[in-house]
C-alpha atoms as a PDB file:
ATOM      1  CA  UNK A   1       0.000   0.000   0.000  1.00  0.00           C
ATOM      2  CA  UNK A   2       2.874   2.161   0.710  1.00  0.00           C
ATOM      3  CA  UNK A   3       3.915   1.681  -2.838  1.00  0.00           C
ATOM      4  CA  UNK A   4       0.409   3.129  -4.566  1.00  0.00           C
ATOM      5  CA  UNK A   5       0.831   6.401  -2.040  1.00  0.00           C
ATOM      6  CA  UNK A   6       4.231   7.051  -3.068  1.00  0.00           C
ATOM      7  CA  UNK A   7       2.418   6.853  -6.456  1.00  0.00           C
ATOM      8  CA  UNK A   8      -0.870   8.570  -5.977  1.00  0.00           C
ATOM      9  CA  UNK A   9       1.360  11.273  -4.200  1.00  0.00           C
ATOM     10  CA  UNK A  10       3.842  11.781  -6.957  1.00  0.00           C
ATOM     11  CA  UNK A  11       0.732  12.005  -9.368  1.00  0.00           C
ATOM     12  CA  UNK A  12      -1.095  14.159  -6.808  1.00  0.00           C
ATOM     13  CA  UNK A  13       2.047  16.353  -6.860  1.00  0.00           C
ATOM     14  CA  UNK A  14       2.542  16.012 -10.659  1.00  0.00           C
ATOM     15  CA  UNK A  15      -0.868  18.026 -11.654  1.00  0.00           C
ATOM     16  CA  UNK A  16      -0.836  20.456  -8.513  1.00  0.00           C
ATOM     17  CA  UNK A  17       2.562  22.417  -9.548  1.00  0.00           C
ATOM     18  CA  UNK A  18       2.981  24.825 -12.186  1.00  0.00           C
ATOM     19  CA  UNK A  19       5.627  23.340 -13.394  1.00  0.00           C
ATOM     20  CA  UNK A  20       4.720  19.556 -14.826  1.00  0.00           C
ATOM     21  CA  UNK A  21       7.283  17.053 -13.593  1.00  0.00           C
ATOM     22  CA  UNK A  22       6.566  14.374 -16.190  1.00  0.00           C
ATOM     23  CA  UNK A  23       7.596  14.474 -19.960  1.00  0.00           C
ATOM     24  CA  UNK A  24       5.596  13.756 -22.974  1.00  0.00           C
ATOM     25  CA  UNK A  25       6.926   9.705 -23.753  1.00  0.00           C
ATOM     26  CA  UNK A  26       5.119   6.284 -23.227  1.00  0.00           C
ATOM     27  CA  UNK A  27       6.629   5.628 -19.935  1.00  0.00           C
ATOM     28  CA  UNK A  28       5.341   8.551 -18.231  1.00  0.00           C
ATOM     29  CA  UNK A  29       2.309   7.761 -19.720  1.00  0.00           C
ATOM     30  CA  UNK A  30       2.068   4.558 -18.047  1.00  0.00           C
ATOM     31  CA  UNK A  31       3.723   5.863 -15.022  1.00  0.00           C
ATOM     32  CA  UNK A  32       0.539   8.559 -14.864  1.00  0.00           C
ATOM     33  CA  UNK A  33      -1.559   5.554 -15.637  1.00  0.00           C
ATOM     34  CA  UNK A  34       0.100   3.144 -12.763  1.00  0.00           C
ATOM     35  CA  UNK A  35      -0.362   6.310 -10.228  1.00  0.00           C
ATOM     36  CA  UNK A  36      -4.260   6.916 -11.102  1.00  0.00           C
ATOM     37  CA  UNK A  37      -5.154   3.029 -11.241  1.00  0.00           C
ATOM     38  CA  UNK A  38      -3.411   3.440  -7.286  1.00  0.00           C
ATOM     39  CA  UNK A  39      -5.024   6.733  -6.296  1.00  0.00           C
ATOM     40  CA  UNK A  40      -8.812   5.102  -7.283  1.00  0.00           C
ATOM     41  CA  UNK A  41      -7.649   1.845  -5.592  1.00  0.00           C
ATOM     42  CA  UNK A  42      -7.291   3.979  -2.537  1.00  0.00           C
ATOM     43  CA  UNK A  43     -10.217   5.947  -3.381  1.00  0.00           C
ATOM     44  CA  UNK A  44     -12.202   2.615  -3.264  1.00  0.00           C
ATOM     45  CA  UNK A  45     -10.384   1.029  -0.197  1.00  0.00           C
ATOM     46  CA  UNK A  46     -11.936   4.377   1.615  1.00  0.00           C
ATOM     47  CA  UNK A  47     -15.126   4.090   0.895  1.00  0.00           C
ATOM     48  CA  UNK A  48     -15.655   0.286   1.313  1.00  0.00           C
ATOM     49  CA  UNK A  49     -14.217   0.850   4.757  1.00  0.00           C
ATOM     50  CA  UNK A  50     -16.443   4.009   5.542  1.00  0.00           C
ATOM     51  CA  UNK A  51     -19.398   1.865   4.136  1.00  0.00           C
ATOM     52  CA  UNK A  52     -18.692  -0.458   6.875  1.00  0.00           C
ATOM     53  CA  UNK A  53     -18.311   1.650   9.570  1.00  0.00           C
ATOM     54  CA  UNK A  54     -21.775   3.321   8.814  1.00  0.00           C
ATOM     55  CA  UNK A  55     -22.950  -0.332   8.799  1.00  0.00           C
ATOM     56  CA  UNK A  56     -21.265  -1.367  12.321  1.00  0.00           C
ATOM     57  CA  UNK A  57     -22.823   2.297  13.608  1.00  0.00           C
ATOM     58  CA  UNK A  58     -26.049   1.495  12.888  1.00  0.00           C
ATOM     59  CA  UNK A  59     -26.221  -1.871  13.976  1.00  0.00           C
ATOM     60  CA  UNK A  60     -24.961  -1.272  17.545  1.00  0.00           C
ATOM     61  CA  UNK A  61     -22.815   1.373  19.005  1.00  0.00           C
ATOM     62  CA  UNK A  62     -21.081  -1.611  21.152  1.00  0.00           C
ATOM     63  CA  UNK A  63     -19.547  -2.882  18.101  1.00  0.00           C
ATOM     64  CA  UNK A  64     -17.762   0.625  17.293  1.00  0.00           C
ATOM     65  CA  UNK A  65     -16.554   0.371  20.822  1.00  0.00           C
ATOM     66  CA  UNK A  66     -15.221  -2.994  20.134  1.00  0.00           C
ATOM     67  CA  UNK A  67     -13.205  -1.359  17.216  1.00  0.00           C
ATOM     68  CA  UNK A  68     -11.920   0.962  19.702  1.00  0.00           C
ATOM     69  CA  UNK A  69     -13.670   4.246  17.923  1.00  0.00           C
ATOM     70  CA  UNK A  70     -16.453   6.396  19.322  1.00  0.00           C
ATOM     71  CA  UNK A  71     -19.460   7.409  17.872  1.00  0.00           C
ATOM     72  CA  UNK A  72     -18.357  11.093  16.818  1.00  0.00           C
ATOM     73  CA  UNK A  73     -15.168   9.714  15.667  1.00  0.00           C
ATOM     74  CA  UNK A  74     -17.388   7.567  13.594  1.00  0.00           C
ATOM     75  CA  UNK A  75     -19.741  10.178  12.564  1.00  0.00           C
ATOM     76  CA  UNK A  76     -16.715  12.630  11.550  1.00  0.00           C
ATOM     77  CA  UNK A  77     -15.332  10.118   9.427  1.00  0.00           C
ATOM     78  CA  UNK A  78     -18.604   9.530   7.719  1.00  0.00           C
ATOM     79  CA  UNK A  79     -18.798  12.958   6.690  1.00  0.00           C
ATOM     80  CA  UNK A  80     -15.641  12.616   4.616  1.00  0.00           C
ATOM     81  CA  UNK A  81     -15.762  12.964   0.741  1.00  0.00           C
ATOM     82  CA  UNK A  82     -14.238   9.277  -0.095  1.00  0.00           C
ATOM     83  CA  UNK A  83     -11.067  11.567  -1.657  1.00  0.00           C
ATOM     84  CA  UNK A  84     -10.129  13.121   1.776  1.00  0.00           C
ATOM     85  CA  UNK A  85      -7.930  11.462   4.339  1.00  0.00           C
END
């Protein structure tokens, strides 16, 4: 997982400064491809696990505190847009 941040970061990092860092070729094409296939796999891995928190919330607060979360923890996370952090 470690390697597809590195990626999505480099990618992230890539479109946000004024100056492109990648070069027109096929390999930074794939590169860019490699870091968006990551950044969506990470997009997906958050929202499948917020998903399941809003399921454990509403089907018993004792399981959250099983988890070792609390409810406004849980509720703060669920108010996330899947690309934020």
């Amino acid at each position: 997982m470690s390697t597809q941040l590195s990626l999505t970061s480099r990618f992230y990092q890539s479109f946000c400064s004024e100056q492109p860092t990648w070069t027109i070729g096929p390999a930074s094409v794939w590169a860019r491809l490699i870091a968006l296939r990551g950044l969506v796999a990470v997009w997906r891995e958050r929202m499948y696990y917020r998903k399941e928190l809003k399921r454990l919330a509403e089907h018993g607060p004792q399981r959250i505190d099983d988890v070792g979360l609390t409810l406004a923890g849980v509720e703060a996370e669920l108010q996330k847009p899947f690309w934020q952090a």
